[in-house]
Protein backbone atom coordinates (compact mmCIF):
# COMPACT_ATOMS: atom_id res chain seq x y z
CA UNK A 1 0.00 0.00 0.00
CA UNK A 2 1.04 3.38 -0.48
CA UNK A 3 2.53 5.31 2.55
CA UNK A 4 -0.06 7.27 4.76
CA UNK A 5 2.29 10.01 5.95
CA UNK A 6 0.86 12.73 3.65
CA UNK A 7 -1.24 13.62 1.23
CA UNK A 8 -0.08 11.84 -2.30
CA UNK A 9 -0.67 13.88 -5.05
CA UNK A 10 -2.40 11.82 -8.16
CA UNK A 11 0.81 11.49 -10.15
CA UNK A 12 2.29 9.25 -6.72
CA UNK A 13 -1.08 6.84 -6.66
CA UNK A 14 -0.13 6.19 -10.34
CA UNK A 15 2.88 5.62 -9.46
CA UNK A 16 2.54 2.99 -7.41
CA UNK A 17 -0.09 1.22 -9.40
CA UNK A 18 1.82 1.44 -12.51
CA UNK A 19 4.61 -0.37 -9.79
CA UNK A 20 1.96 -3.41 -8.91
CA UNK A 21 0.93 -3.19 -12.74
CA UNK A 22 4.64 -3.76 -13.85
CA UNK A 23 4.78 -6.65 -11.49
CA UNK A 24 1.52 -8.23 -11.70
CA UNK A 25 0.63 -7.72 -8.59
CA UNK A 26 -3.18 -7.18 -9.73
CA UNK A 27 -4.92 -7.81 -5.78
CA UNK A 28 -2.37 -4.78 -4.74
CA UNK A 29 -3.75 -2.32 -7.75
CA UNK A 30 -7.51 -3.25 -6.20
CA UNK A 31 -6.45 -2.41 -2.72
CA UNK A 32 -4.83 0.87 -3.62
CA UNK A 33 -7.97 2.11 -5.63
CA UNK A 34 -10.06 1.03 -2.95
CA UNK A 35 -7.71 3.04 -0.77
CA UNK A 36 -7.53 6.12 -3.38
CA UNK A 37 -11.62 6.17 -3.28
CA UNK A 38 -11.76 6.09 0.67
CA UNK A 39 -9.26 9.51 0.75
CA UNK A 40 -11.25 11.33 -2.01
CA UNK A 41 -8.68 10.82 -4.45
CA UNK A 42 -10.54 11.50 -8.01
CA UNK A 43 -9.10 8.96 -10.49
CA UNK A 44 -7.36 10.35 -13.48
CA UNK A 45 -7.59 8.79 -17.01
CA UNK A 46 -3.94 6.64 -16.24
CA UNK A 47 -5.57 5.58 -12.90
CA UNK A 48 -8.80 4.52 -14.95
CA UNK A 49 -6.69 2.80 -17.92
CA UNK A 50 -4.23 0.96 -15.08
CA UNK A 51 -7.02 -0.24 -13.33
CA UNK A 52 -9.13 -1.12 -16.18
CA UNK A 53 -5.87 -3.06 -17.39
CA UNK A 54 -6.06 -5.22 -14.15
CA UNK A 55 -9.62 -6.30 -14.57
CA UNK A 56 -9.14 -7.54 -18.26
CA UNK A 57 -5.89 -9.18 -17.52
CA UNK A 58 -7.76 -11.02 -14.53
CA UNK A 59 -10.60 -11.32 -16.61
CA UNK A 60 -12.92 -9.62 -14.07
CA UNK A 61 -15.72 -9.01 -15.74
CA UNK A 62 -18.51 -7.48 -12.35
CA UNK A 63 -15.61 -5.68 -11.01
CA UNK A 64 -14.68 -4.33 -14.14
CA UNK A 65 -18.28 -3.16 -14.96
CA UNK A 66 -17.64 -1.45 -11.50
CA UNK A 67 -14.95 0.68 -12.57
CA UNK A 68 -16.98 1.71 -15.62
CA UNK A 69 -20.01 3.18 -13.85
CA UNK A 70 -17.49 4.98 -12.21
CA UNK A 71 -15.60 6.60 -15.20
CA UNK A 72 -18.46 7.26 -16.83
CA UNK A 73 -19.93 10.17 -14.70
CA UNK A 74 -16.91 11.53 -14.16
CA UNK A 75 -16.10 12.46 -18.01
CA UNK A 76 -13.58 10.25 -18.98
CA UNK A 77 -14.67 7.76 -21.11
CA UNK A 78 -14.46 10.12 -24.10
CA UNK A 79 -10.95 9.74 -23.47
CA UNK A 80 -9.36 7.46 -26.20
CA UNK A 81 -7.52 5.56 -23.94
CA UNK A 82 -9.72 4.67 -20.90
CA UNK A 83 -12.54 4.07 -23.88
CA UNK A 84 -9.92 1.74 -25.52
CA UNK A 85 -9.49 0.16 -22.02
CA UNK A 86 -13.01 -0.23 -21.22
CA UNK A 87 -13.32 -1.83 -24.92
CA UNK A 88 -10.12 -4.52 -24.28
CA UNK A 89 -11.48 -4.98 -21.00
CA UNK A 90 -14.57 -6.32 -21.65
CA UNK A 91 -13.70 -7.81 -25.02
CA UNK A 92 -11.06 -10.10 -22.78
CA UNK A 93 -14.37 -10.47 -20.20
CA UNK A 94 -16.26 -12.04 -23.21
CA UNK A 95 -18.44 -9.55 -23.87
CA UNK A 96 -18.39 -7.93 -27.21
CA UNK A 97 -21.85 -6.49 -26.84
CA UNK A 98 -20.66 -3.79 -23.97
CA UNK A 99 -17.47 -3.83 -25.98
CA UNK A 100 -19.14 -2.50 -28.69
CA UNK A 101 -21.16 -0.37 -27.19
CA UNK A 102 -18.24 1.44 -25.65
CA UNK A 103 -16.58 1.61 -28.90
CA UNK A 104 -19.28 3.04 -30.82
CA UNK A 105 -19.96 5.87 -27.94
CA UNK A 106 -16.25 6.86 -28.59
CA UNK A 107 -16.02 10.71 -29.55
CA UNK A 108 -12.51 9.86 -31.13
CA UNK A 109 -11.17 6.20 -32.07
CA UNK A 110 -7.46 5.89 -33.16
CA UNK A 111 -5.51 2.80 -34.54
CA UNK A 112 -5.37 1.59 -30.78
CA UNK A 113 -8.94 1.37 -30.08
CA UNK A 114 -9.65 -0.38 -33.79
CA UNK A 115 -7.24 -2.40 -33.32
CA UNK A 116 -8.72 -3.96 -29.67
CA UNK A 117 -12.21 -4.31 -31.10
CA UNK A 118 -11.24 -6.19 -33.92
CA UNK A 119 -8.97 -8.45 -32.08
CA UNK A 120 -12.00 -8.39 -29.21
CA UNK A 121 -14.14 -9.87 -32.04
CA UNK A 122 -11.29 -12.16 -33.05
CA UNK A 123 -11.09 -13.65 -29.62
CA UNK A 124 -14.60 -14.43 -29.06
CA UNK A 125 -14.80 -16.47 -32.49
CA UNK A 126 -16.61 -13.44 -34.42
CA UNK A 127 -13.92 -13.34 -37.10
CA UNK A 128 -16.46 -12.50 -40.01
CA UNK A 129 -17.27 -9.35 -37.86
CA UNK A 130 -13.23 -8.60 -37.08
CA UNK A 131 -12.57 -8.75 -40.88
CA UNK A 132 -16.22 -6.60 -41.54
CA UNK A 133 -14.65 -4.02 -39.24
CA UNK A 134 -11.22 -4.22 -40.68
């Protein structure tokens, strides 16, 4: 867990989950969000992705859909990269419906986001709709 002795800015949180991210230590990056949220630490969009990251890799699908009814109010799933993450996360979750969804609500897709969807599709044995999209 992060130290208690002051108050971390947002930049140190990320930090240290980008720290448990590098060493797939995916039950610490849970615990330190949880801990984030209980200070009133507002998330950024590298917080969101990082987190995000850990639920697809762990295939947490609930949890996951957790995280995403909390980026959504506060503004950043316009951003390309948490949308991207939300669209890899559930696409490794098995569910290309939401995955979709997500993409499609996108303000702005890049080569990144694309390129999870169609592999999302490609993964779930909907290669006729990876190469539609392609």
């Amino acid at each position: 867990m992060a130290p208690r002795t002051l108050q971390l800015s947002i930049f140190h949180w990320n930090a240290w989950l980008a720290r448990y991210a590098k060493t797939g230590q995916y039950e610490k990056i849970r615990q330190l969000f949880q801990q984030m949220q209980q200070e009133g630490i507002p998330p950024d969009s590298l917080t969101f992705v990082q987190v995000l990251n850990e639920h697809a890799n762990l295939q947490a699908h609930e949890e996951g859909r957790q995280v995403h009814k909390q980026v959504t109010p506060s503004g950043w799933e316009s951003n390309v990269c948490v949308g991207s993450s939300l669209v890899d996360m559930y696409a490794k979750c098995g569910s290309m419906d939401e995955a979709w969804r997500v993409f499609h609500k996108m303000p702005t897709c890049n080569v990144v986001s694309w390129n999870v969807v169609i592999l999302g599709y490609v993964k779930c044995g909907q290669g006729h709709k990876a190469l539609d999209l392609f």
